[in-house]
PDB file of N, CA and C in Angstrom:
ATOM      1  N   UNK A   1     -31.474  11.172   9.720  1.00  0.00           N
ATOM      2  CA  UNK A   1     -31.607  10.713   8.361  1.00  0.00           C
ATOM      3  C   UNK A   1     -33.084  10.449   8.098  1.00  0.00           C
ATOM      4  N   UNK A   2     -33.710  11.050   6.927  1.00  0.00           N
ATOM      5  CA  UNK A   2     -35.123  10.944   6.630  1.00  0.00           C
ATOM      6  C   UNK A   2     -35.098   9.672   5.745  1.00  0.00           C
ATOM      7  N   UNK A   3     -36.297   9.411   5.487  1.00  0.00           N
ATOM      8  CA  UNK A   3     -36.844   8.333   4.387  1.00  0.00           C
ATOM      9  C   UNK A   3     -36.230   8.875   2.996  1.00  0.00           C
ATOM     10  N   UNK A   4     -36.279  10.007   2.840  1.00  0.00           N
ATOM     11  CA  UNK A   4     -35.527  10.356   1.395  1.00  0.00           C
ATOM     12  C   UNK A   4     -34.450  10.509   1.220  1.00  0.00           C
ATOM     13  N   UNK A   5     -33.954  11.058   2.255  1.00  0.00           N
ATOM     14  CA  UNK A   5     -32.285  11.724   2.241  1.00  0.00           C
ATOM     15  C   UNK A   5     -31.553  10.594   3.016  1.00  0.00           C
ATOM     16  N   UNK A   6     -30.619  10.820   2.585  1.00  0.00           N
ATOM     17  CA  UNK A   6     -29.249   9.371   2.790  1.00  0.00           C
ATOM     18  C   UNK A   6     -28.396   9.969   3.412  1.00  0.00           C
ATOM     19  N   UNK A   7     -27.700   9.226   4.176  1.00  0.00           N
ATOM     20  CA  UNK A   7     -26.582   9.410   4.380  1.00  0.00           C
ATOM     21  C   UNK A   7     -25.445   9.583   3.522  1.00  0.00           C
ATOM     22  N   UNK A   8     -24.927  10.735   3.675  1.00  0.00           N
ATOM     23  CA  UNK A   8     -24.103  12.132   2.416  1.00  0.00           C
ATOM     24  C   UNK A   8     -22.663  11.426   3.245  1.00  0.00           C
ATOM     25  N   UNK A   9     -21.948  11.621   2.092  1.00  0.00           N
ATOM     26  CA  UNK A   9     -20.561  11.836   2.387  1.00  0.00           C
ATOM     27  C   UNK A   9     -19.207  12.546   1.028  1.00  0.00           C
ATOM     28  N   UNK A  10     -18.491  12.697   1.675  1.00  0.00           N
ATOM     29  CA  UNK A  10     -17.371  13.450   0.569  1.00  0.00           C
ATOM     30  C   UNK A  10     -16.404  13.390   0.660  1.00  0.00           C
ATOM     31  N   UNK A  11     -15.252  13.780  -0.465  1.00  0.00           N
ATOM     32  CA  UNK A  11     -14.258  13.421  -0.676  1.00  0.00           C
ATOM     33  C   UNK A  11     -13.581  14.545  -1.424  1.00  0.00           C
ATOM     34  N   UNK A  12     -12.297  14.867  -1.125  1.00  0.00           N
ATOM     35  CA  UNK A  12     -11.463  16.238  -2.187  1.00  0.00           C
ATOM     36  C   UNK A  12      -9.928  14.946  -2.820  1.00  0.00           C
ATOM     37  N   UNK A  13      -9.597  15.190  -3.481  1.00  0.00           N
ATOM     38  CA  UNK A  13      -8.091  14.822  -3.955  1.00  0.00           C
ATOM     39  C   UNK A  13      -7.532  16.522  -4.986  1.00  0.00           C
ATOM     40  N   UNK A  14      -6.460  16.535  -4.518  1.00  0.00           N
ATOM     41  CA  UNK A  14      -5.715  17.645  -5.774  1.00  0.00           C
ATOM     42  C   UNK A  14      -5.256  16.410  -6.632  1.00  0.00           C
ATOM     43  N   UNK A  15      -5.226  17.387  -8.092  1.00  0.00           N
ATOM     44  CA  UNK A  15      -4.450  16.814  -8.968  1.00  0.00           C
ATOM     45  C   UNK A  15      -3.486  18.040  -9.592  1.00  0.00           C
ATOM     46  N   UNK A  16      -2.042  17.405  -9.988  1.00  0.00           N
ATOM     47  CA  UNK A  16      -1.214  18.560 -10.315  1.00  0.00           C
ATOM     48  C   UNK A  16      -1.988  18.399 -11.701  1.00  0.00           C
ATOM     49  N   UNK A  17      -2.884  18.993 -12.338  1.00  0.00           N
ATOM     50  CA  UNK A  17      -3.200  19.316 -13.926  1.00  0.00           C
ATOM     51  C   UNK A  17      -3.788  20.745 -13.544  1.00  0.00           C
ATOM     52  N   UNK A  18      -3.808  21.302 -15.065  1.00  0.00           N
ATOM     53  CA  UNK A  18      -4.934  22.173 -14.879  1.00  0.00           C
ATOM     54  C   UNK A  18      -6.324  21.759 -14.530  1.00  0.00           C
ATOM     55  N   UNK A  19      -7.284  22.759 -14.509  1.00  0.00           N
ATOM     56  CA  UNK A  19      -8.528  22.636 -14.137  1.00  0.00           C
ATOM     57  C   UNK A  19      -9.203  22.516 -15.306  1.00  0.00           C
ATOM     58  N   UNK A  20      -8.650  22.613 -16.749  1.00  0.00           N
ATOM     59  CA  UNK A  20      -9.771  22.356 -17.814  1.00  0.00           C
ATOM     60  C   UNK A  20      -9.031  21.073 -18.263  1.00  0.00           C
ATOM     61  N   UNK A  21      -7.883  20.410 -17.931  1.00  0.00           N
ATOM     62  CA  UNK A  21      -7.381  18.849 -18.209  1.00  0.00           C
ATOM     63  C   UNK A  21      -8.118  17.988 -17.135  1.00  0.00           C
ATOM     64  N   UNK A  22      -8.257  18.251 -16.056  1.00  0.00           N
ATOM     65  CA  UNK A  22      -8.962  17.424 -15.112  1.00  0.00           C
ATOM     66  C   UNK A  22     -10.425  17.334 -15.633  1.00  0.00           C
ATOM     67  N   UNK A  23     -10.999  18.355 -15.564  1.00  0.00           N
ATOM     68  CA  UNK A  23     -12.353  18.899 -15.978  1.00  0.00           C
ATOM     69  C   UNK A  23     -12.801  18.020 -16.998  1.00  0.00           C
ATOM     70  N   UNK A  24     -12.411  18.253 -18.088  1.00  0.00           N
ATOM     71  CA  UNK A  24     -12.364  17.310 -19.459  1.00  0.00           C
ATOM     72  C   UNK A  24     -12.226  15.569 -18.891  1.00  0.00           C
ATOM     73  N   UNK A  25     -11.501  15.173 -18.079  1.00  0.00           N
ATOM     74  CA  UNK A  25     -10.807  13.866 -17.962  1.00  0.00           C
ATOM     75  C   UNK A  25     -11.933  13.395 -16.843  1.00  0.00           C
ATOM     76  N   UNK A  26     -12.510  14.118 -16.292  1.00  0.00           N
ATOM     77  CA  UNK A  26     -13.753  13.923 -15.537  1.00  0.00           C
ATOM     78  C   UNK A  26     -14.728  13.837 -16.168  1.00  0.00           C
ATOM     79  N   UNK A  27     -14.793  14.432 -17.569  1.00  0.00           N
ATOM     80  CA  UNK A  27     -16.346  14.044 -18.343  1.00  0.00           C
ATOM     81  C   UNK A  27     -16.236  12.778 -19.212  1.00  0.00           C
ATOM     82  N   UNK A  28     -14.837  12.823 -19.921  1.00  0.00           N
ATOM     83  CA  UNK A  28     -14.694  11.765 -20.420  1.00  0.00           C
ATOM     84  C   UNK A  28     -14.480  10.422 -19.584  1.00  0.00           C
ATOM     85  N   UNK A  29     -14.020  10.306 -18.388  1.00  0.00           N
ATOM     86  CA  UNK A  29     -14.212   8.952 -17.509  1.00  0.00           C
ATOM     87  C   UNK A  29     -15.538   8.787 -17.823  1.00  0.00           C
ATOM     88  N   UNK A  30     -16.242   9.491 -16.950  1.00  0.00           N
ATOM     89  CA  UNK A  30     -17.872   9.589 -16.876  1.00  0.00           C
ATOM     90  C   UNK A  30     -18.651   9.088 -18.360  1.00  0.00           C
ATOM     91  N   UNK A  31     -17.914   9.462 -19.019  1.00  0.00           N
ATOM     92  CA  UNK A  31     -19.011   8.787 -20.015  1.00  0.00           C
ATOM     93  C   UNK A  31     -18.811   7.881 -20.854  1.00  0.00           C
ATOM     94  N   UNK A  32     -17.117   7.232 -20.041  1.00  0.00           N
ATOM     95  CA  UNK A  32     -16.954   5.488 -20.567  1.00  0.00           C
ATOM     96  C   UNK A  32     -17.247   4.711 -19.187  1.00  0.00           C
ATOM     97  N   UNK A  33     -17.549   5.379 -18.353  1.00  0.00           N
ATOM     98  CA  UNK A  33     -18.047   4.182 -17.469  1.00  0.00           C
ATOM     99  C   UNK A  33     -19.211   3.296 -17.277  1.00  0.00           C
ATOM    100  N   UNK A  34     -18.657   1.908 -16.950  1.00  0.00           N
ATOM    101  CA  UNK A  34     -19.995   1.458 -17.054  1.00  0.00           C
ATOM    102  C   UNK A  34     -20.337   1.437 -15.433  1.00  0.00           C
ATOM    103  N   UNK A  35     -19.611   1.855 -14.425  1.00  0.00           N
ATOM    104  CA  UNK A  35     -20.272   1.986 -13.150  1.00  0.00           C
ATOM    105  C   UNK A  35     -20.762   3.555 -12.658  1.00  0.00           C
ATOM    106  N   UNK A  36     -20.720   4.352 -13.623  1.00  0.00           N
ATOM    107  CA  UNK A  36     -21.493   5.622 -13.534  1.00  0.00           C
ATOM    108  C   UNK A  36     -22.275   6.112 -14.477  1.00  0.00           C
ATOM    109  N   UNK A  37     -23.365   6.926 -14.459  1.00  0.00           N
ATOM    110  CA  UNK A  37     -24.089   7.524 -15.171  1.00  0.00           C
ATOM    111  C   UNK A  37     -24.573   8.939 -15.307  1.00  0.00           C
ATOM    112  N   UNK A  38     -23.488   9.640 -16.244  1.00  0.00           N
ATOM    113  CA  UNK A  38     -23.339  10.480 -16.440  1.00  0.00           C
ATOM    114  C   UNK A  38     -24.526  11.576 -16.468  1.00  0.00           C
ATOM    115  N   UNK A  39     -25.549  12.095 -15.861  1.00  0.00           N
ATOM    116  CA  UNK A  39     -26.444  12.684 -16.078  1.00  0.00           C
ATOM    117  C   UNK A  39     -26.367  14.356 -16.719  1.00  0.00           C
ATOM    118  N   UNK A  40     -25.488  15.016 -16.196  1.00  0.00           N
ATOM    119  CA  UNK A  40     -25.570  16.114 -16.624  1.00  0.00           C
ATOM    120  C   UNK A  40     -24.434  16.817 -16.308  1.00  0.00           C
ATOM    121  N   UNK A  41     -23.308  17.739 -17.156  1.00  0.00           N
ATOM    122  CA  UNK A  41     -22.047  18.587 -17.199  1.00  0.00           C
ATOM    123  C   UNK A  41     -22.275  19.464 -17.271  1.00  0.00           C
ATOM    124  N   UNK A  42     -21.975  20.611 -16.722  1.00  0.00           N
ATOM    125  CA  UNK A  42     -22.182  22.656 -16.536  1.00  0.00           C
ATOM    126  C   UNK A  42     -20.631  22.431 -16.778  1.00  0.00           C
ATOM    127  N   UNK A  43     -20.255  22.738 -18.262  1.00  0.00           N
ATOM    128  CA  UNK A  43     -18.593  23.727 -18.484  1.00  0.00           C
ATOM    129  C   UNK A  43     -18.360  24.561 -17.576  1.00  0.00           C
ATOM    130  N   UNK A  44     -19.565  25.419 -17.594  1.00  0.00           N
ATOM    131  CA  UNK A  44     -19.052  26.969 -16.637  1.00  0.00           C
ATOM    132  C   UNK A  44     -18.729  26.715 -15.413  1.00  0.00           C
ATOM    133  N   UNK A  45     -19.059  26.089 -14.471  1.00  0.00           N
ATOM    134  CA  UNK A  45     -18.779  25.477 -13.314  1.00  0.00           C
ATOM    135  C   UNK A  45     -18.401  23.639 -12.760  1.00  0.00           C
ATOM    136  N   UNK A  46     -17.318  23.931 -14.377  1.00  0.00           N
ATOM    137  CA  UNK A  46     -16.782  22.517 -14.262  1.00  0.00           C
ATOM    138  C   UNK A  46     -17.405  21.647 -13.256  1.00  0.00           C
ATOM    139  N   UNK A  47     -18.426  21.449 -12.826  1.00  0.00           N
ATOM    140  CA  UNK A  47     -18.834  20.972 -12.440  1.00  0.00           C
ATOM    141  C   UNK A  47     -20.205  19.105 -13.348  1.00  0.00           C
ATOM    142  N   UNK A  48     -20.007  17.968 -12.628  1.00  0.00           N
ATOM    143  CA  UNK A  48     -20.969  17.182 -13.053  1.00  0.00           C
ATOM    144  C   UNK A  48     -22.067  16.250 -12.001  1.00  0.00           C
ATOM    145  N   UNK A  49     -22.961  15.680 -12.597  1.00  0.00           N
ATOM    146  CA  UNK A  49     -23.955  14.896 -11.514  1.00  0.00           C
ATOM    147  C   UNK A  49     -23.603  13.784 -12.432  1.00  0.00           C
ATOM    148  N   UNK A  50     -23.597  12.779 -11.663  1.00  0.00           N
ATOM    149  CA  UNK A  50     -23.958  10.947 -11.843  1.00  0.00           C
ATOM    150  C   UNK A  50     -24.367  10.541 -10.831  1.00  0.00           C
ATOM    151  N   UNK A  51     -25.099   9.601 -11.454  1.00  0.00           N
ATOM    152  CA  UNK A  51     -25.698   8.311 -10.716  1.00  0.00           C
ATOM    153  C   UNK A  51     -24.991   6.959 -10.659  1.00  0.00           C
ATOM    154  N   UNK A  52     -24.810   6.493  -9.660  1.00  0.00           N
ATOM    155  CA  UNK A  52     -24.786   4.631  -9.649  1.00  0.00           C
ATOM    156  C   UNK A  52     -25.692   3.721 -10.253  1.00  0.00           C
ATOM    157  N   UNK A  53     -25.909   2.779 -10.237  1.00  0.00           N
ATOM    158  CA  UNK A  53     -27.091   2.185 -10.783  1.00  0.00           C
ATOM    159  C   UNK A  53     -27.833   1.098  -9.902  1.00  0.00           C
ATOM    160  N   UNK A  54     -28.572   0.795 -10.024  1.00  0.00           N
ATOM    161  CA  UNK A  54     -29.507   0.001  -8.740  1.00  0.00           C
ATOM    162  C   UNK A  54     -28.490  -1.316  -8.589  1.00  0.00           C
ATOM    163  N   UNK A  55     -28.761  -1.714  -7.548  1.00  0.00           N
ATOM    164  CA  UNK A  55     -28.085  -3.223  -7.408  1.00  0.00           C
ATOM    165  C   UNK A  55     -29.359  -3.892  -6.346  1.00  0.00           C
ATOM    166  N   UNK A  56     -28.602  -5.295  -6.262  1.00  0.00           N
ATOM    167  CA  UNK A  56     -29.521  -5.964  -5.204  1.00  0.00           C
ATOM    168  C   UNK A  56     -29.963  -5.464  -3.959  1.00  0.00           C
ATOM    169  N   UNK A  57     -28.816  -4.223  -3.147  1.00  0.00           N
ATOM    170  CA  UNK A  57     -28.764  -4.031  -2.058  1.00  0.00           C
ATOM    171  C   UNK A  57     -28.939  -2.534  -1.919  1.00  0.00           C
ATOM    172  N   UNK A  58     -28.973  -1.760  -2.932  1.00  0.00           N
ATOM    173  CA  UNK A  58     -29.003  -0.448  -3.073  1.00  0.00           C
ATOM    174  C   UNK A  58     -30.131  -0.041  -4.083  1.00  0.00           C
ATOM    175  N   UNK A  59     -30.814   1.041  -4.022  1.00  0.00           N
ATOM    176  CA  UNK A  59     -31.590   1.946  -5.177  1.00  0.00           C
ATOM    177  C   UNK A  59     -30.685   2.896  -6.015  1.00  0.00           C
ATOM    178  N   UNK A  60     -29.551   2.773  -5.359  1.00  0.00           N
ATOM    179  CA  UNK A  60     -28.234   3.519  -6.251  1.00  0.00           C
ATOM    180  C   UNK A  60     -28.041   4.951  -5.006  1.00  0.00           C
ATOM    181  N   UNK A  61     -26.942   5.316  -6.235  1.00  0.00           N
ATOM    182  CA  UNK A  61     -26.496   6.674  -5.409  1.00  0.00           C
ATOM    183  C   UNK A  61     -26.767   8.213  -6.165  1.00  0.00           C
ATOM    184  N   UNK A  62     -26.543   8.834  -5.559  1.00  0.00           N
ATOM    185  CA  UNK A  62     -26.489  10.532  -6.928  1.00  0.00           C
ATOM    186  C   UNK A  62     -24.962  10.750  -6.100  1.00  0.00           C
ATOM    187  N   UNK A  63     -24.298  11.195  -7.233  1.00  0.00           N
ATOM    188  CA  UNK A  63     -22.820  12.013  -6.880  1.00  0.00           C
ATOM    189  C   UNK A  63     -22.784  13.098  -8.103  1.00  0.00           C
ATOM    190  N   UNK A  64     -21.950  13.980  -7.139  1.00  0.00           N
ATOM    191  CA  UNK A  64     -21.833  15.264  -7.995  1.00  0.00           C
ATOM    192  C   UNK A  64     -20.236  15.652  -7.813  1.00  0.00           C
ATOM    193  N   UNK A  65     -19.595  15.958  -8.371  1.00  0.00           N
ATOM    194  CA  UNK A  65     -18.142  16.022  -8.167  1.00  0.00           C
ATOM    195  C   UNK A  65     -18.052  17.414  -9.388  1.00  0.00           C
ATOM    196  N   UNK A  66     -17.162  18.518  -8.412  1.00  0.00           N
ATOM    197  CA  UNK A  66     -16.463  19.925  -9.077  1.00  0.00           C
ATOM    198  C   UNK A  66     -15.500  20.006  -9.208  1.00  0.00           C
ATOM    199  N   UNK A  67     -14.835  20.690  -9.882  1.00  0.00           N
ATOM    200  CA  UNK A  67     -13.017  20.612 -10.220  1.00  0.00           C
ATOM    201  C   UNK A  67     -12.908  22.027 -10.055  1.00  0.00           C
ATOM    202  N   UNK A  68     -11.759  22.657  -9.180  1.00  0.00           N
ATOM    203  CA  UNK A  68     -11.764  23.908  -8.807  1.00  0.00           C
ATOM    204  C   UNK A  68     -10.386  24.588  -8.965  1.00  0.00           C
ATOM    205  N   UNK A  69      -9.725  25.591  -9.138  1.00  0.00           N
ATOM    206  CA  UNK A  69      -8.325  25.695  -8.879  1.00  0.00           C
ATOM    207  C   UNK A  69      -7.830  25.234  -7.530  1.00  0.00           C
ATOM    208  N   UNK A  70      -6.681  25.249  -7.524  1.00  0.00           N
ATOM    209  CA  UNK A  70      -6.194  24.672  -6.300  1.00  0.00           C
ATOM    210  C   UNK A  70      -4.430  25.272  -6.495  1.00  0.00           C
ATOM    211  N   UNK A  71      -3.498  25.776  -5.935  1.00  0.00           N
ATOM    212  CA  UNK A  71      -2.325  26.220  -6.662  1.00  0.00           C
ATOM    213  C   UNK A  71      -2.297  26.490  -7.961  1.00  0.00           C
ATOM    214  N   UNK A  72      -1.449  25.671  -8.040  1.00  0.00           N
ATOM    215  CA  UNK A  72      -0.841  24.640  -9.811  1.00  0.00           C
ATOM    216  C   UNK A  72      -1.639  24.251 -10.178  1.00  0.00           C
ATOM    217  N   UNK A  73      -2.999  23.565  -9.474  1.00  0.00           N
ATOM    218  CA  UNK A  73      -3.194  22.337  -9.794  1.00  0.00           C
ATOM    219  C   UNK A  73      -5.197  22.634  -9.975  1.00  0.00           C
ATOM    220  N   UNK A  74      -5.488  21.514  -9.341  1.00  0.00           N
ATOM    221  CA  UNK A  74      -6.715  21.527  -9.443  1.00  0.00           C
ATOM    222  C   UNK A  74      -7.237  20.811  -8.526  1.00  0.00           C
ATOM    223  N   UNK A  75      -8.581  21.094  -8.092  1.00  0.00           N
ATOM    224  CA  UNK A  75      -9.037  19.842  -6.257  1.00  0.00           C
ATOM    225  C   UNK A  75     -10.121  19.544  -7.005  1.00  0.00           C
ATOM    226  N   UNK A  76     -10.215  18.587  -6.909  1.00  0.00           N
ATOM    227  CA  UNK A  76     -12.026  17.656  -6.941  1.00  0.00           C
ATOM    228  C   UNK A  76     -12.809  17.524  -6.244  1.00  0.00           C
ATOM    229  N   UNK A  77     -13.627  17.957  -5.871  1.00  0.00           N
ATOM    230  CA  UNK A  77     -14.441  17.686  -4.978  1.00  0.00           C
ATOM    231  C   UNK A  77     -15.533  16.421  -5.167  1.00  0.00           C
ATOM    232  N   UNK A  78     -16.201  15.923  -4.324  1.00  0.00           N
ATOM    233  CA  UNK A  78     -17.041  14.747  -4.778  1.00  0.00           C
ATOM    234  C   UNK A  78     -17.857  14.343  -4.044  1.00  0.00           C
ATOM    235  N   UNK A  79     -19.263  14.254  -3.998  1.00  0.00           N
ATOM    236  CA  UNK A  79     -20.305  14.311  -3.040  1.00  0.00           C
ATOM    237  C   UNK A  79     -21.471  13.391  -3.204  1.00  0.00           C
ATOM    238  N   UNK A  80     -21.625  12.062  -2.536  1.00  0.00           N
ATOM    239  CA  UNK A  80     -22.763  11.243  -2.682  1.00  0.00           C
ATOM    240  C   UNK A  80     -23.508  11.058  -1.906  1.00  0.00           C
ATOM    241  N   UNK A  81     -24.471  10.608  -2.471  1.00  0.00           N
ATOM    242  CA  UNK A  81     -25.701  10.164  -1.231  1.00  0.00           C
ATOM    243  C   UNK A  81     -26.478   9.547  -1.464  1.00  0.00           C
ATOM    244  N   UNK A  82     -27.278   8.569  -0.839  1.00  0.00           N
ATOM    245  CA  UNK A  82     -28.192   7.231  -1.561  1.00  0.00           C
ATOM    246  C   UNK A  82     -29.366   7.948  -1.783  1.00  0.00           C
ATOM    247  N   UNK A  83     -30.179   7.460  -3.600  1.00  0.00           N
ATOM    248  CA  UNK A  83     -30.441   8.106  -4.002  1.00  0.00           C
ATOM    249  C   UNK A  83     -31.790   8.107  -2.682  1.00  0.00           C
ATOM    250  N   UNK A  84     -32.410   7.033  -2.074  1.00  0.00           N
ATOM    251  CA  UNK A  84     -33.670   7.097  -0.854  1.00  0.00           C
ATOM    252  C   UNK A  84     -32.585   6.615   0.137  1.00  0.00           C
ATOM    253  N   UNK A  85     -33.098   6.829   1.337  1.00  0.00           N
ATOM    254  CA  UNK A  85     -32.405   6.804   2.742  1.00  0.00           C
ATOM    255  C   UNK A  85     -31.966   5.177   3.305  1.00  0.00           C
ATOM    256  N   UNK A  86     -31.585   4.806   3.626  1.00  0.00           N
ATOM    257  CA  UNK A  86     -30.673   3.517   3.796  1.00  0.00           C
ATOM    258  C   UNK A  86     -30.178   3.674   5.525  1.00  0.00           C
ATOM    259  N   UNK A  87     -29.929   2.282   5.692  1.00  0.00           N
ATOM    260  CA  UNK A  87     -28.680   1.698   7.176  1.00  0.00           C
ATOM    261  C   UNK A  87     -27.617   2.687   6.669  1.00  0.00           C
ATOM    262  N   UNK A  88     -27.260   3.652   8.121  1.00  0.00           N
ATOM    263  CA  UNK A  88     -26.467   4.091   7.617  1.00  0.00           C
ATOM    264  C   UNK A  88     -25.166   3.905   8.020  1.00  0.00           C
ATOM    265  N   UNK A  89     -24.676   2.911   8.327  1.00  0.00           N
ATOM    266  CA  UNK A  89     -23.520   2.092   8.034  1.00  0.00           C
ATOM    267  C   UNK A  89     -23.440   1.700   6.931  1.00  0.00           C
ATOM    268  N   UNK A  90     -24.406   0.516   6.328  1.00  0.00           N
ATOM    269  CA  UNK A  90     -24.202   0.331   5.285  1.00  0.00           C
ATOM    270  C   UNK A  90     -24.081   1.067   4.286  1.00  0.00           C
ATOM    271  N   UNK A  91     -24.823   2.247   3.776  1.00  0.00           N
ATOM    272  CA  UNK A  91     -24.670   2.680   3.170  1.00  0.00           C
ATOM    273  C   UNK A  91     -23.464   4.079   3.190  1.00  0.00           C
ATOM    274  N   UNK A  92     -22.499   4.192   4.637  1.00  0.00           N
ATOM    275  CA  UNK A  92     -21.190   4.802   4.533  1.00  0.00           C
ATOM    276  C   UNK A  92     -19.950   3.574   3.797  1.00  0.00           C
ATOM    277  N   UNK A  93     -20.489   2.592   4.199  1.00  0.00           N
ATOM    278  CA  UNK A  93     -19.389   1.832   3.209  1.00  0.00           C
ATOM    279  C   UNK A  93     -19.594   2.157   2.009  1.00  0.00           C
ATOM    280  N   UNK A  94     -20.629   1.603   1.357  1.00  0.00           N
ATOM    281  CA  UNK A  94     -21.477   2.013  -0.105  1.00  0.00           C
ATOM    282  C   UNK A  94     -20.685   3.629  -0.342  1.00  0.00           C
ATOM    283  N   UNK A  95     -20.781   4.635   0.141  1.00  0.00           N
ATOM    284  CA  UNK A  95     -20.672   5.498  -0.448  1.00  0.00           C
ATOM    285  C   UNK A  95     -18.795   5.691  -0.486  1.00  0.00           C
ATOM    286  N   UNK A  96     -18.183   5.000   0.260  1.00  0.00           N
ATOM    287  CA  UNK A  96     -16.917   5.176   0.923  1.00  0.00           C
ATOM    288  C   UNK A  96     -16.052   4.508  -0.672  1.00  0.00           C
ATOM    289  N   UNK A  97     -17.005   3.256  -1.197  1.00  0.00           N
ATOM    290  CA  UNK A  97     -16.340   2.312  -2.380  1.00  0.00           C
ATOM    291  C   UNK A  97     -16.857   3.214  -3.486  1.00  0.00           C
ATOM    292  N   UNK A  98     -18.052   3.991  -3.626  1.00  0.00           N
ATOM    293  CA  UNK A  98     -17.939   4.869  -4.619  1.00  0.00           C
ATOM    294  C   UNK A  98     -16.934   5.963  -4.508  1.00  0.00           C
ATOM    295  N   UNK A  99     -16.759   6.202  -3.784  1.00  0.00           N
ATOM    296  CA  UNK A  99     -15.868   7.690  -4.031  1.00  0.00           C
ATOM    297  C   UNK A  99     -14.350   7.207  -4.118  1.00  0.00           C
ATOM    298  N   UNK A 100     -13.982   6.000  -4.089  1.00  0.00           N
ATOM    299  CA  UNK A 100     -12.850   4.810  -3.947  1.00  0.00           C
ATOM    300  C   UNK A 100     -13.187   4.817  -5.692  1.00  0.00           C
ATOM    301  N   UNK A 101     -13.646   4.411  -6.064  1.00  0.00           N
ATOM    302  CA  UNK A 101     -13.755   3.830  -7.304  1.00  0.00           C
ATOM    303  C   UNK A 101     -13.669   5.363  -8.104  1.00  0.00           C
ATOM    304  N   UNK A 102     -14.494   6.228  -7.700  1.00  0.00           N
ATOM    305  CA  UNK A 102     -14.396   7.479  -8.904  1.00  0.00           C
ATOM    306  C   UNK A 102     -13.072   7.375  -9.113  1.00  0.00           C
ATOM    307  N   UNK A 103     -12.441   7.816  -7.704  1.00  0.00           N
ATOM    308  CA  UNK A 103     -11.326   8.492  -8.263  1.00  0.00           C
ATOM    309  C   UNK A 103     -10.195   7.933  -8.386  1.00  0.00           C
ATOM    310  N   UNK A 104     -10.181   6.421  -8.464  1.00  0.00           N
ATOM    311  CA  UNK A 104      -9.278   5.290  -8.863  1.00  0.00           C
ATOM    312  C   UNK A 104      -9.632   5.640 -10.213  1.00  0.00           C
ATOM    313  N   UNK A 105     -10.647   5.365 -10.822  1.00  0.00           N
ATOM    314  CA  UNK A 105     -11.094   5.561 -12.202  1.00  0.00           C
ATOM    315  C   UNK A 105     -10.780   7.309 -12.728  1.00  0.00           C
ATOM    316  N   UNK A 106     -10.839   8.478 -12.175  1.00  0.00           N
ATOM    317  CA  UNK A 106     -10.904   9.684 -12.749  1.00  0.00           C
ATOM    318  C   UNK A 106      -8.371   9.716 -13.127  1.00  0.00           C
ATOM    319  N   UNK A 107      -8.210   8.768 -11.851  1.00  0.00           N
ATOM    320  CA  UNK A 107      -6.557   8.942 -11.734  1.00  0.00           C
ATOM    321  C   UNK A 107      -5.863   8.105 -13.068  1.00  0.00           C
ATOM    322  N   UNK A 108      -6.581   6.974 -13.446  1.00  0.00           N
ATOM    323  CA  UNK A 108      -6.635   6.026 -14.265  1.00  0.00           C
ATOM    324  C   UNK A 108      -6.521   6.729 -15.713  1.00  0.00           C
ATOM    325  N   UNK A 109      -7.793   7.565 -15.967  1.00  0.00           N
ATOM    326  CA  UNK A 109      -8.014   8.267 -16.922  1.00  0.00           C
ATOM    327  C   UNK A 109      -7.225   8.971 -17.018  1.00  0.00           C
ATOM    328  N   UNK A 110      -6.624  10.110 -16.358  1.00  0.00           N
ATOM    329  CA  UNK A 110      -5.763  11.002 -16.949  1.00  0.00           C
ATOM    330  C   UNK A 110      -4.762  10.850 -17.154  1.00  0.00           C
ATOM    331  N   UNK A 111      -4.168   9.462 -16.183  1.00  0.00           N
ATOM    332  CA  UNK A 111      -2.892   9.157 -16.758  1.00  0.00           C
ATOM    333  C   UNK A 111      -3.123   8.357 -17.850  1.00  0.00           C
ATOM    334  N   UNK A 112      -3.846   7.830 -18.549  1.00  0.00           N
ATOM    335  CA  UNK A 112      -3.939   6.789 -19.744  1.00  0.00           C
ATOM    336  C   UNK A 112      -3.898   8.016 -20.878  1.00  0.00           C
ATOM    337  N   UNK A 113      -4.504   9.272 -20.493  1.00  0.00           N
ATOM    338  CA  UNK A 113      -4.422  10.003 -21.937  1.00  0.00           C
ATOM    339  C   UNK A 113      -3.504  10.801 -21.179  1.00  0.00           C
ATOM    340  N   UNK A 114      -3.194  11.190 -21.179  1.00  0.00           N
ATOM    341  CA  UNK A 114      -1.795  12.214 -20.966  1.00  0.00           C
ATOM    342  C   UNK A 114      -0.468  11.891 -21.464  1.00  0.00           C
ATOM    343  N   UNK A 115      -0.740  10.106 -21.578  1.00  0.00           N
ATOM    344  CA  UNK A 115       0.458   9.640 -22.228  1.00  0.00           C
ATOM    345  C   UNK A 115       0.670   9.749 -24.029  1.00  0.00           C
ATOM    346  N   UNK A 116      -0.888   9.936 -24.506  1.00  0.00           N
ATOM    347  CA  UNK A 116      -0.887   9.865 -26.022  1.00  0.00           C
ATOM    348  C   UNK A 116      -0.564  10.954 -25.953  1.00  0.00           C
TER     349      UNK A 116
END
């Protein structure tokens, strides 16, 4: 682990939706959250980047998460890493409660609109 680069980690979940209902439900989480920061969405490769935001103990994180076919369904992929290099224990927990939280929050979302 360098001074810049962090300790990376990742995460997949399927979801039975399509890939442009997930896709969508991934931009819209993202840009009511107040624990992410939505930086930038590519449609064409359903794909997005966010950031965490600084705290006492962190300079934050970068995550990038893709939505891909998968069967039926659709897989997420999801990939963080501190945004400068960190303990890297600490910062596998850190990244372990972000990718905990996305996708508590991305599962949250689609079932809250899927019901309207």
């Amino acid at each position: 682990m360098g001074l810049f680069g962090g300790n990376q980690d990742a995460q997949e979940r399927y979801y039975n939706l399509p890939v442009g209902t997930v896709y969508n439900g991934m931009k819209g989480m993202l840009e009511e959250s107040s624990r992410f920061a939505l930086k930038h969405a590519d449609d064409l490769s359903c794909s997005c980047t966010f950031n965490t935001g600084i705290s006492m103990t962190t300079w934050g994180e970068k995550m990038t998460a893709v939505v891909s076919p998968s069967g039926d369904g659709a897989k997420v992929n999801v990939t963080v890493a501190a945004k400068i290099g960190g303990n890297a224990i600490w910062q596998g927990s850190k990244n372990a409660k972000n990718l905990t939280t996305f996708f508590d929050g991305l599962s949250e979302y689609l079932q809250s609109h899927m019901e309207k």
